[in-house]
PDB file of N, CA and C in Angstrom:
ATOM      1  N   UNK A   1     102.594 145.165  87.299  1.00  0.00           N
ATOM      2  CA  UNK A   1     103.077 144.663  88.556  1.00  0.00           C
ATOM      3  C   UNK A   1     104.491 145.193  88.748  1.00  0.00           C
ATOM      4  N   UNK A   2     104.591 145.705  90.006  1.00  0.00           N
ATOM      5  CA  UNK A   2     106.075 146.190  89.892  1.00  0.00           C
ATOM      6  C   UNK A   2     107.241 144.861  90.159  1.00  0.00           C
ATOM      7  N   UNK A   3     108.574 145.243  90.300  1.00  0.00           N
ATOM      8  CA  UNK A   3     109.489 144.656  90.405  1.00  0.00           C
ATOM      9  C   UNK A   3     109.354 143.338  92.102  1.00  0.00           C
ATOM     10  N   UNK A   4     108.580 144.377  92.558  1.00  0.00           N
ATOM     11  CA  UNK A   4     109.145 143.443  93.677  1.00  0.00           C
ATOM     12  C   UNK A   4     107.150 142.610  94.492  1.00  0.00           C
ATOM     13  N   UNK A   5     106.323 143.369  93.848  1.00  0.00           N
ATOM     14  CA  UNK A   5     105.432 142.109  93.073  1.00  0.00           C
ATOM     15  C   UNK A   5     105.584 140.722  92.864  1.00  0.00           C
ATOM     16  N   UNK A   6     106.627 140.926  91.796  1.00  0.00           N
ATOM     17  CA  UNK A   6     107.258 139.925  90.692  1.00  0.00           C
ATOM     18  C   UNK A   6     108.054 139.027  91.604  1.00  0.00           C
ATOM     19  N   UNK A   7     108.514 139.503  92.465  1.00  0.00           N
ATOM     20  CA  UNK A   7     109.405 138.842  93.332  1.00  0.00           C
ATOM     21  C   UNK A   7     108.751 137.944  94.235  1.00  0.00           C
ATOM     22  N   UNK A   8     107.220 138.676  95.239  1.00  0.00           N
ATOM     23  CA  UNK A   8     106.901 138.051  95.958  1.00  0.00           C
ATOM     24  C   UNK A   8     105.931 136.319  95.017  1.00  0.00           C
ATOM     25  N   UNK A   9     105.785 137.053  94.094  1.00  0.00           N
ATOM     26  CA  UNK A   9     104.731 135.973  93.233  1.00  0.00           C
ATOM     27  C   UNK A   9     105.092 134.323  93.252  1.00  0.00           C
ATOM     28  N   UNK A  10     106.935 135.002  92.540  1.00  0.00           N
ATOM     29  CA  UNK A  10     107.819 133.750  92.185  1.00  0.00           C
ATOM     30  C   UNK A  10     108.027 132.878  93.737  1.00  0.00           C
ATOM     31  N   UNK A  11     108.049 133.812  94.765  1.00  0.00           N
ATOM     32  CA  UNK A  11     108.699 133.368  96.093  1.00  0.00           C
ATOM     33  C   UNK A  11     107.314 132.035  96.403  1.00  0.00           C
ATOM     34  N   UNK A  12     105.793 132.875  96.455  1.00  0.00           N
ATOM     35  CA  UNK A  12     104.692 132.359  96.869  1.00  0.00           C
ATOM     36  C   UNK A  12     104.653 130.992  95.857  1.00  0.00           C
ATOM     37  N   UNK A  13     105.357 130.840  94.655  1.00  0.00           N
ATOM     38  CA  UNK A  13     105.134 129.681  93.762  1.00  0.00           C
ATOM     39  C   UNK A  13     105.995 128.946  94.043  1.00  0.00           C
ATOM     40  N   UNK A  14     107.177 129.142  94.591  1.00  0.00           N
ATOM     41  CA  UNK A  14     108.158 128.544  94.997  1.00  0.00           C
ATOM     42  C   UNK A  14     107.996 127.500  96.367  1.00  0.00           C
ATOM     43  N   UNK A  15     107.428 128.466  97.432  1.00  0.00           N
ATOM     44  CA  UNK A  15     106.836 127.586  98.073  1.00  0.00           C
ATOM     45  C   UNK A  15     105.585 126.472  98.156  1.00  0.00           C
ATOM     46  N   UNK A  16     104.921 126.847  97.161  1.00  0.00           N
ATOM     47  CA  UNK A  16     103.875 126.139  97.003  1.00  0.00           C
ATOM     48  C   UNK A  16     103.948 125.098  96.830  1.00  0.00           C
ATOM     49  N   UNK A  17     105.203 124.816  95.518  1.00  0.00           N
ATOM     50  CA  UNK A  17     106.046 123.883  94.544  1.00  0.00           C
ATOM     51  C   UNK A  17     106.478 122.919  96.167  1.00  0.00           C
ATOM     52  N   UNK A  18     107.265 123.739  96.805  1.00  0.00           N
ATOM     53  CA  UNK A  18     108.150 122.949  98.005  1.00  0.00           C
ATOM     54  C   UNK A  18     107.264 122.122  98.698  1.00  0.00           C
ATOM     55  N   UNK A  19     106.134 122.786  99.004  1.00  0.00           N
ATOM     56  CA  UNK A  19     104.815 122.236  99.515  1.00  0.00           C
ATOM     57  C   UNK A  19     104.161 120.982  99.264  1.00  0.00           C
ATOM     58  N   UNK A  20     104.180 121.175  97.985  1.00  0.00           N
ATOM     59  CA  UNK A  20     103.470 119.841  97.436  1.00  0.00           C
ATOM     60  C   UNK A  20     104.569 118.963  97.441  1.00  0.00           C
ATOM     61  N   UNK A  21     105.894 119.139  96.631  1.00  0.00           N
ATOM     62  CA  UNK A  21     106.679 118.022  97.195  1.00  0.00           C
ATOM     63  C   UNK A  21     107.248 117.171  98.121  1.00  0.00           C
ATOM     64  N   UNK A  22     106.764 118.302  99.734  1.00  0.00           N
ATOM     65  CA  UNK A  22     106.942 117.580 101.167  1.00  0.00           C
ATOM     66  C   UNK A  22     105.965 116.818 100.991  1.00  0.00           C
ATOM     67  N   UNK A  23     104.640 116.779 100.544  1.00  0.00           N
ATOM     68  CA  UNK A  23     103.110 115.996 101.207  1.00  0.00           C
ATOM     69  C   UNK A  23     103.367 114.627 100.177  1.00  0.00           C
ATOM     70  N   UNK A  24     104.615 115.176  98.790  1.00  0.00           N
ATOM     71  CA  UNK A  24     104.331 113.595  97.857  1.00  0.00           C
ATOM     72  C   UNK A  24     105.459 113.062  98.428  1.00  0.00           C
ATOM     73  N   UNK A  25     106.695 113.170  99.004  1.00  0.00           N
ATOM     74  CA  UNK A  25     107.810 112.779 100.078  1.00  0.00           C
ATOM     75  C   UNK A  25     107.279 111.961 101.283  1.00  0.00           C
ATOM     76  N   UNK A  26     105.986 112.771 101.558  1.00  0.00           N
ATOM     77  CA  UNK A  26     104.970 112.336 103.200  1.00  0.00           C
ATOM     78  C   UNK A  26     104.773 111.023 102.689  1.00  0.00           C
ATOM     79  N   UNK A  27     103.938 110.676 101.671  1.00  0.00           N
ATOM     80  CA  UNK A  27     103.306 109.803 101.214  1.00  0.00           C
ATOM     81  C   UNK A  27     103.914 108.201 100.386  1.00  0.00           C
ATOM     82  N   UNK A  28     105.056 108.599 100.084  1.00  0.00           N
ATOM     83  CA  UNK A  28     105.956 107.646  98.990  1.00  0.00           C
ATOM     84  C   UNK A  28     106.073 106.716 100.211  1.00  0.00           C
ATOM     85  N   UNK A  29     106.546 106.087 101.442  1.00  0.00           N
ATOM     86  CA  UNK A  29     105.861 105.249 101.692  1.00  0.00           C
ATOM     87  C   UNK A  29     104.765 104.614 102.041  1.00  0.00           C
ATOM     88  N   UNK A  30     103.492 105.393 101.833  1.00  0.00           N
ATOM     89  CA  UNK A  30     102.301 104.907 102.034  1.00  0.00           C
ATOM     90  C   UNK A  30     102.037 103.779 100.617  1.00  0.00           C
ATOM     91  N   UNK A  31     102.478 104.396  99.585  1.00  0.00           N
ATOM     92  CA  UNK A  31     102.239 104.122  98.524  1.00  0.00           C
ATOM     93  C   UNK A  31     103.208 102.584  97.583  1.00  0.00           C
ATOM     94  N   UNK A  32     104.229 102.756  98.240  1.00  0.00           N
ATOM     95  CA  UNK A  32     105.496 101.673  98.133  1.00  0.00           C
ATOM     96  C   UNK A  32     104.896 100.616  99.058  1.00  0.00           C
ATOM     97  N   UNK A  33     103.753 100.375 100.092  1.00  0.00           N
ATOM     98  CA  UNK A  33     103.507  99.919 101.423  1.00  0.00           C
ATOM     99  C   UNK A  33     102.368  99.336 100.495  1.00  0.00           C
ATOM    100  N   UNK A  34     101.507 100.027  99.678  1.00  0.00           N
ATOM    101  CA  UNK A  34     100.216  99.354  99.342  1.00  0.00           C
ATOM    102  C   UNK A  34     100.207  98.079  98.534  1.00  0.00           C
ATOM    103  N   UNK A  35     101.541  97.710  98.068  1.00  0.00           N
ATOM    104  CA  UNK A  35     101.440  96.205  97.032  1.00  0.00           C
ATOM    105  C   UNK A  35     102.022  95.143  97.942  1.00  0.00           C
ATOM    106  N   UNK A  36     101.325  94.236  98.365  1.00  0.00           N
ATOM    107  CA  UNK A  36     101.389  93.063  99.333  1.00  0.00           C
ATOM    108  C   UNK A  36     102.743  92.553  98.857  1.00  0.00           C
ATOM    109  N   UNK A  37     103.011  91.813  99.707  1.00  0.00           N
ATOM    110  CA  UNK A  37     104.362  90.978  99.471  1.00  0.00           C
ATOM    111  C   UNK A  37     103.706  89.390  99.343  1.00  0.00           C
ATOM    112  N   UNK A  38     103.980  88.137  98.572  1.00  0.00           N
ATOM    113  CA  UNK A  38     103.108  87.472  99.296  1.00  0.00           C
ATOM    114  C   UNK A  38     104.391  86.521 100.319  1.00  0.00           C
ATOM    115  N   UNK A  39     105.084  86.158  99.553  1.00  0.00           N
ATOM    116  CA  UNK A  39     106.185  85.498 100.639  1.00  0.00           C
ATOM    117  C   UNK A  39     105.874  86.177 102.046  1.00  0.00           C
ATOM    118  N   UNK A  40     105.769  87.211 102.597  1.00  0.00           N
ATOM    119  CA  UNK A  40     105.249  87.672 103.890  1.00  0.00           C
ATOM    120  C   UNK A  40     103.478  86.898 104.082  1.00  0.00           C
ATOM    121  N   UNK A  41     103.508  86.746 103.685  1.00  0.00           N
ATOM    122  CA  UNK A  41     101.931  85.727 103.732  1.00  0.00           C
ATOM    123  C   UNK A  41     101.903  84.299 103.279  1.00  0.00           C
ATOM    124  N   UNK A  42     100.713  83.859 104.258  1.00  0.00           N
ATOM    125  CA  UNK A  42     100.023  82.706 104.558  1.00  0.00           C
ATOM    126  C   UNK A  42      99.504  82.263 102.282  1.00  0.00           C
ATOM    127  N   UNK A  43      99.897  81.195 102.031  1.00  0.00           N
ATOM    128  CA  UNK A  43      99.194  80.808 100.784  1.00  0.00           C
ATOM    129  C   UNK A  43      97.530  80.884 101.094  1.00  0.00           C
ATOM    130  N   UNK A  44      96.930  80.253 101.929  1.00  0.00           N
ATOM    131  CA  UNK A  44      95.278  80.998 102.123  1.00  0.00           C
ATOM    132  C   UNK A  44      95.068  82.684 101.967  1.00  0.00           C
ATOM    133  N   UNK A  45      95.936  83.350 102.557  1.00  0.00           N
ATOM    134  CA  UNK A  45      95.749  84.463 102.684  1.00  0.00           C
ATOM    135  C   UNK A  45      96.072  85.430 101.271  1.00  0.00           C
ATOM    136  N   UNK A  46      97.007  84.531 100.846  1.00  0.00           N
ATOM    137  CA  UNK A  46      97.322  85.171  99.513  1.00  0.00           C
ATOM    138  C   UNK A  46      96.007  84.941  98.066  1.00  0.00           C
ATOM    139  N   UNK A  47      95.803  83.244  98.035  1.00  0.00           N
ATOM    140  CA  UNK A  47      94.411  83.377  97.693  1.00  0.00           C
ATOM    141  C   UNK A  47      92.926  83.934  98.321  1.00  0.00           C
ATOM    142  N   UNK A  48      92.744  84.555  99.218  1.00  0.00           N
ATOM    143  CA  UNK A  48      91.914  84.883  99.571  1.00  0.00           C
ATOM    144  C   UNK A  48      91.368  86.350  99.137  1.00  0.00           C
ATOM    145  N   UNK A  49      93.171  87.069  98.936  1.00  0.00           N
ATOM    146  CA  UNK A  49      93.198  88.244  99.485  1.00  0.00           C
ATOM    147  C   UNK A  49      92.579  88.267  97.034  1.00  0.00           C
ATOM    148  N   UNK A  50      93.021  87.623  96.840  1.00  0.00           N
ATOM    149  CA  UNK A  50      92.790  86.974  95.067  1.00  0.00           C
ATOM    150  C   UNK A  50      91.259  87.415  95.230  1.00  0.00           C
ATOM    151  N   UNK A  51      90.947  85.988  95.831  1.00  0.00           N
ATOM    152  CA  UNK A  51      89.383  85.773  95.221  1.00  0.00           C
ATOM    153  C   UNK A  51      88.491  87.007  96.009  1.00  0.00           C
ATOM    154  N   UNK A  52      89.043  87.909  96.759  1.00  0.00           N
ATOM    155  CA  UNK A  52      88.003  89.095  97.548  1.00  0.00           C
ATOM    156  C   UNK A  52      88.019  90.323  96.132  1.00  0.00           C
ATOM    157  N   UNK A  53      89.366  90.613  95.846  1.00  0.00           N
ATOM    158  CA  UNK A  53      90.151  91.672  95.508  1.00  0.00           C
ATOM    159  C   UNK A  53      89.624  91.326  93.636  1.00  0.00           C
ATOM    160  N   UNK A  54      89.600  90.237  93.059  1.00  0.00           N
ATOM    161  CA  UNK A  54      89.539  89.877  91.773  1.00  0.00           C
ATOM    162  C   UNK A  54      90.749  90.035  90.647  1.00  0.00           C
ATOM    163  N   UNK A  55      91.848  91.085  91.274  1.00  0.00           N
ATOM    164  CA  UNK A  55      92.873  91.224  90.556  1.00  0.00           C
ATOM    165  C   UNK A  55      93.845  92.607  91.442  1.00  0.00           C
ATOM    166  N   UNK A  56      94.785  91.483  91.716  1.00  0.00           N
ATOM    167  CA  UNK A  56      95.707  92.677  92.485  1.00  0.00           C
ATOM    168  C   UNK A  56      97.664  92.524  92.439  1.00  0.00           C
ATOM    169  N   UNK A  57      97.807  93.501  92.456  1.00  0.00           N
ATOM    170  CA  UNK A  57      99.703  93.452  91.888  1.00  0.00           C
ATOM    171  C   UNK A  57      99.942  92.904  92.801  1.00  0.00           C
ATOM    172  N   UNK A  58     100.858  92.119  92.876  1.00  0.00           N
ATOM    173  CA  UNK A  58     101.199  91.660  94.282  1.00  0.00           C
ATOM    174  C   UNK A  58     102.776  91.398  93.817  1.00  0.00           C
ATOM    175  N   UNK A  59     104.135  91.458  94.938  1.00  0.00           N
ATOM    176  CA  UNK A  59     105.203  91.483  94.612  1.00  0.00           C
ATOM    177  C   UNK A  59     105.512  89.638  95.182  1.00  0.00           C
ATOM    178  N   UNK A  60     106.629  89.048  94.778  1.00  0.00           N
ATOM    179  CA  UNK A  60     107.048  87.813  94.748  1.00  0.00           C
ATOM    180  C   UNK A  60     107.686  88.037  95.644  1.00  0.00           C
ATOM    181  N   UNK A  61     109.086  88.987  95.170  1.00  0.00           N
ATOM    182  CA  UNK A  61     109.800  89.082  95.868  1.00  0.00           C
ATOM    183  C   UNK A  61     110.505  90.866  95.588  1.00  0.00           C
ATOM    184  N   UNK A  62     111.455  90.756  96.532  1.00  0.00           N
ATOM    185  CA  UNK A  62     111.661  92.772  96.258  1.00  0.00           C
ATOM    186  C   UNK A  62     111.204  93.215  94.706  1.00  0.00           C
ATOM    187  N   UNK A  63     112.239  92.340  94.021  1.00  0.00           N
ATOM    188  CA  UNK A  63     111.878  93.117  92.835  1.00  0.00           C
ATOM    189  C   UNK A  63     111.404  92.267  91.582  1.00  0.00           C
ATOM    190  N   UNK A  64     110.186  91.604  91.926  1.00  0.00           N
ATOM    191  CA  UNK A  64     109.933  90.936  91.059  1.00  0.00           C
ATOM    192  C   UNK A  64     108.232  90.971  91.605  1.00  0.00           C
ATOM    193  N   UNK A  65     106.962  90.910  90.213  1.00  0.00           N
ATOM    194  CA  UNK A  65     105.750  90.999  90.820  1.00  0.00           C
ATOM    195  C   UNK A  65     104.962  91.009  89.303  1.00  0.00           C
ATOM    196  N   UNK A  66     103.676  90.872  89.516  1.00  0.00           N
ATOM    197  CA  UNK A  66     102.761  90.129  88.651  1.00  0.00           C
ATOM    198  C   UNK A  66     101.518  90.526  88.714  1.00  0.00           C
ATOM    199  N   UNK A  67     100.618  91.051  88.093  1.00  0.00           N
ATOM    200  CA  UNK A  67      99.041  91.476  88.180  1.00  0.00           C
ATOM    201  C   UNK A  67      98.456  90.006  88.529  1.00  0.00           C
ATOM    202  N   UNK A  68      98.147  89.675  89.530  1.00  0.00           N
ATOM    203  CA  UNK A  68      97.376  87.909  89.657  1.00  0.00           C
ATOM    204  C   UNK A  68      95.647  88.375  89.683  1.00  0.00           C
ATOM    205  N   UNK A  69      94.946  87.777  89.047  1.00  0.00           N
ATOM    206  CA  UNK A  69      93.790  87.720  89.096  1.00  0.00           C
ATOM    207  C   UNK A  69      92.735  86.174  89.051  1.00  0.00           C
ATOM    208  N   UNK A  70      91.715  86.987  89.534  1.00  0.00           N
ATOM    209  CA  UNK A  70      90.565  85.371  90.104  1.00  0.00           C
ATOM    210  C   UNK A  70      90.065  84.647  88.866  1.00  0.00           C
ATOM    211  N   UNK A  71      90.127  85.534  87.772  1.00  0.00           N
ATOM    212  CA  UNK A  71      89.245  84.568  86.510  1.00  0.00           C
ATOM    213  C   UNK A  71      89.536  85.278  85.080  1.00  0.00           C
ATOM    214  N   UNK A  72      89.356  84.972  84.463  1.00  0.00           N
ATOM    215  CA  UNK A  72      89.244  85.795  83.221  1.00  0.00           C
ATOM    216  C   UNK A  72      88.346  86.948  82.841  1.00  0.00           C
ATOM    217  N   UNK A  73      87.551  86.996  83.466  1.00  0.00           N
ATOM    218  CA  UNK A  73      86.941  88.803  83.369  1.00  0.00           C
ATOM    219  C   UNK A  73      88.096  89.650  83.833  1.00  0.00           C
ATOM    220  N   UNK A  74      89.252  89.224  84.308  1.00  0.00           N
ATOM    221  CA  UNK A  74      89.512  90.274  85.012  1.00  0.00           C
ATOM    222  C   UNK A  74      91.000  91.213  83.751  1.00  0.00           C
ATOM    223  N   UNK A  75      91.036  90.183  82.604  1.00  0.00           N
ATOM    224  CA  UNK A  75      91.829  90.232  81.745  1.00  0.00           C
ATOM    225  C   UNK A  75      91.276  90.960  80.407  1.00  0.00           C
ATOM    226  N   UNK A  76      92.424  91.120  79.251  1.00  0.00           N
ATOM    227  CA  UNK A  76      91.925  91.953  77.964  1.00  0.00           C
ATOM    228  C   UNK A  76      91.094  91.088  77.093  1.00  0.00           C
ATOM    229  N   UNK A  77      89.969  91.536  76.380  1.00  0.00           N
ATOM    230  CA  UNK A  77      89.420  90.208  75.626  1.00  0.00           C
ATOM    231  C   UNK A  77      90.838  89.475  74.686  1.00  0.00           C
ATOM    232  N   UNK A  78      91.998  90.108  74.236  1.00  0.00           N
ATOM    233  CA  UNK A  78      92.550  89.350  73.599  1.00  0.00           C
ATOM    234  C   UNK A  78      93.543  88.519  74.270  1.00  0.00           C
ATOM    235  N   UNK A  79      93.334  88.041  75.693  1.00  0.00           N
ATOM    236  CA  UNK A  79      94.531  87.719  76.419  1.00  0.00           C
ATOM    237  C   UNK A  79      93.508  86.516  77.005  1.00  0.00           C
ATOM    238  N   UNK A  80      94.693  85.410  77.529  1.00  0.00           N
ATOM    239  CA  UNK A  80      94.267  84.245  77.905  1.00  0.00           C
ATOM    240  C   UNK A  80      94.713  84.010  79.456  1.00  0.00           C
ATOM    241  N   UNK A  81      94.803  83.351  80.268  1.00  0.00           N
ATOM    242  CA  UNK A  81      94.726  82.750  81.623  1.00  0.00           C
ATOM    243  C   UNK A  81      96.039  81.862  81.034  1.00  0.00           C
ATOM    244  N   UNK A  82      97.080  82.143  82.538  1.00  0.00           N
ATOM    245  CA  UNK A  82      97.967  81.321  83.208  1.00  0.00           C
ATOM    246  C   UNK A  82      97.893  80.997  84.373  1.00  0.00           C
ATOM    247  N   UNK A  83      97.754  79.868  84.895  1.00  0.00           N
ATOM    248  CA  UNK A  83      98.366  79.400  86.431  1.00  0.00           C
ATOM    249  C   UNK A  83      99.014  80.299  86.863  1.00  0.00           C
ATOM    250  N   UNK A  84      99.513  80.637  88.360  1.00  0.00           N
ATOM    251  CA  UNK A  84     100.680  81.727  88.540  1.00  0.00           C
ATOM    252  C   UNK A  84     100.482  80.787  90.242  1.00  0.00           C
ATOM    253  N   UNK A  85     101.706  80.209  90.126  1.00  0.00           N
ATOM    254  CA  UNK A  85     101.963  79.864  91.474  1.00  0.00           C
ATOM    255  C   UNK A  85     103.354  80.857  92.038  1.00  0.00           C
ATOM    256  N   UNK A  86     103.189  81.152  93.256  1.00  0.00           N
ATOM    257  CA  UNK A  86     103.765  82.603  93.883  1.00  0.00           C
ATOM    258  C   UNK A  86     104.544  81.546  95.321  1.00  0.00           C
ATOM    259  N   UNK A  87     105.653  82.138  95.785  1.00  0.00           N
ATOM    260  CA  UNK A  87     106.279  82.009  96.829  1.00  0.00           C
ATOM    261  C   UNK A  87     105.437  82.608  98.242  1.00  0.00           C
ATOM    262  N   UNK A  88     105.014  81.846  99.328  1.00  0.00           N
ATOM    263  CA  UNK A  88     104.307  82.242 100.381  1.00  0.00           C
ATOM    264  C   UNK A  88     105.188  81.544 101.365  1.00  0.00           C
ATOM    265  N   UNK A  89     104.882  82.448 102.287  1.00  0.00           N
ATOM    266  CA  UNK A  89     105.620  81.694 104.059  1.00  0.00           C
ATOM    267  C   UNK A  89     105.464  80.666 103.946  1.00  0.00           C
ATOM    268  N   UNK A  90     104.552  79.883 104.085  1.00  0.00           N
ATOM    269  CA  UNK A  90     104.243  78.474 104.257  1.00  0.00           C
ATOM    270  C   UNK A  90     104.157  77.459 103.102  1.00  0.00           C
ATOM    271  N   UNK A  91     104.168  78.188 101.923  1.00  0.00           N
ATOM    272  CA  UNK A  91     104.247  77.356 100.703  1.00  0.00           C
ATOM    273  C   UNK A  91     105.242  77.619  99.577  1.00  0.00           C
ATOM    274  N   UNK A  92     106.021  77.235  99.213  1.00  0.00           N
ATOM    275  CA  UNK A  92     106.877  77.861  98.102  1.00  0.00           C
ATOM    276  C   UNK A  92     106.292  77.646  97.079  1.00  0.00           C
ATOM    277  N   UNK A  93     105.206  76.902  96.391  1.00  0.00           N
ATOM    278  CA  UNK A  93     104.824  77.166  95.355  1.00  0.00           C
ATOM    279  C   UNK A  93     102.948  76.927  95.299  1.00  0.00           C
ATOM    280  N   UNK A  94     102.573  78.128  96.138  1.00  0.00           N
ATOM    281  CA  UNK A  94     101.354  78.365  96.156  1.00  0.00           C
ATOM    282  C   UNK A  94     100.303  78.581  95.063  1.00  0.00           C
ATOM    283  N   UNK A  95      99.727  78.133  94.744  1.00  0.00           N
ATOM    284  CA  UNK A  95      98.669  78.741  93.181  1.00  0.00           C
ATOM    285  C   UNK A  95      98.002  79.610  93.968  1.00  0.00           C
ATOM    286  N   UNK A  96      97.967  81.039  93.598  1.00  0.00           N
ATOM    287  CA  UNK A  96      97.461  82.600  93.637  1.00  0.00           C
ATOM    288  C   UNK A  96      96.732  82.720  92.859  1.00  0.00           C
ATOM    289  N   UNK A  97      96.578  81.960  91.350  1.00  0.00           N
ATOM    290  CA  UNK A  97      95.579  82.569  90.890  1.00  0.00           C
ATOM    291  C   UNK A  97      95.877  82.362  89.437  1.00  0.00           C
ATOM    292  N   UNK A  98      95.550  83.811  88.456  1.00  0.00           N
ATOM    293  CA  UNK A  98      96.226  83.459  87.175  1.00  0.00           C
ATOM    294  C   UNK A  98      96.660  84.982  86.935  1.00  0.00           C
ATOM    295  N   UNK A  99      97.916  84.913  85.860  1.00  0.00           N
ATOM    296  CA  UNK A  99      97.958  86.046  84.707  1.00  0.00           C
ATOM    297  C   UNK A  99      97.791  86.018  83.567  1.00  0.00           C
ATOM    298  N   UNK A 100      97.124  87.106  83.188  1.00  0.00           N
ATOM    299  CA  UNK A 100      96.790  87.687  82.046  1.00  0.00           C
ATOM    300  C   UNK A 100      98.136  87.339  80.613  1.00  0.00           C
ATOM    301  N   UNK A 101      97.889  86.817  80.250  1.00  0.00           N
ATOM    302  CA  UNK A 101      99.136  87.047  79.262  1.00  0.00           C
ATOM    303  C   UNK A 101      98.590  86.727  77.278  1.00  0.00           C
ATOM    304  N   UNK A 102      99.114  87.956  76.501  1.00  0.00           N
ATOM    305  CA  UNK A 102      98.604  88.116  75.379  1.00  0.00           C
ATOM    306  C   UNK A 102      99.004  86.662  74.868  1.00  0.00           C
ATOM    307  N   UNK A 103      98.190  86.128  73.456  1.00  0.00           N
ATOM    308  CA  UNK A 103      98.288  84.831  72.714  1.00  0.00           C
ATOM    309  C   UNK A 103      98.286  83.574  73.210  1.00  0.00           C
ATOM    310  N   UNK A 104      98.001  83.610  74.687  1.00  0.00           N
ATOM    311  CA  UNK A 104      97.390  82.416  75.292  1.00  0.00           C
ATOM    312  C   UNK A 104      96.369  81.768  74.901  1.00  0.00           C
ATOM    313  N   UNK A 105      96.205  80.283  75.124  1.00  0.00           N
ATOM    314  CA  UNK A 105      94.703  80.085  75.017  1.00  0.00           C
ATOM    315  C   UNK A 105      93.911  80.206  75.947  1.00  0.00           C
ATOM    316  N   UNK A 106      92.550  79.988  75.740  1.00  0.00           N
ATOM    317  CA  UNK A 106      91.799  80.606  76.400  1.00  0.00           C
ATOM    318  C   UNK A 106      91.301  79.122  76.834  1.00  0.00           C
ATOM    319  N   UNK A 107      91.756  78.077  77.548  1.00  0.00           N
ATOM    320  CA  UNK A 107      91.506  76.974  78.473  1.00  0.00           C
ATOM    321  C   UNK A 107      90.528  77.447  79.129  1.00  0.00           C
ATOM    322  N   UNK A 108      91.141  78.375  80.185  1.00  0.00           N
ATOM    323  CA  UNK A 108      90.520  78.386  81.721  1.00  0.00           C
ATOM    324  C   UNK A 108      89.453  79.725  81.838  1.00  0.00           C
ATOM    325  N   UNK A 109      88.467  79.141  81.046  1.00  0.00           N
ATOM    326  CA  UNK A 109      87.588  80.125  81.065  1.00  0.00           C
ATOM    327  C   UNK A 109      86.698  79.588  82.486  1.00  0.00           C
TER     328      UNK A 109
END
């Protein structure tokens, strides 16, 4: 390949590179957008969105958030069920559901 080959190759990879990083730039708020807030939600809506979904991240607040799930299938066999009551519009201390958390007991089967 000659010299300036070499040149166009690096140029064509260069843009490619630029390329893909505009479409993951496009996307970073689609993706920051997909974990519910629940304080922006109804406590029905927050359990609902639970018992449809079976286990979903959901944020508390900016920077604070929790895997909540509907039952214990949705956890590791060595992990047990917590209550997880969550901050909602209408309820400040809504029960959402449970988390997963290792050396629990296993009550709430």
């Amino acid at each position: 390949m000659s010299y300036m080959g070499w040149g166009l190759a690096m140029m064509e990879d260069a843009m490619n590179r630029l390329a893909m990083l505009a479409c993951l730039v496009a996307l970073a708020p689609a993706v920051a957008d997909a974990r519910p807030m629940s304080s922006r939600m109804t406590c029905a809506a927050v359990q609902q969105l639970v018992a449809r979904s079976g286990a979903v991240v959901m944020n508390f607040t900016p920077t604070t958030y929790d895997r909540v799930v509907r039952d214990r299938r949705w956890c590791l066999p060595t992990e047990g069920l917590v209550n997880l009551h969550v901050p909602t519009r209408d309820n400040p201390q809504c029960f959402a559901g449970y988390t997963c958390r290792e050396g629990e007991r296993w009550d709430n089967w």
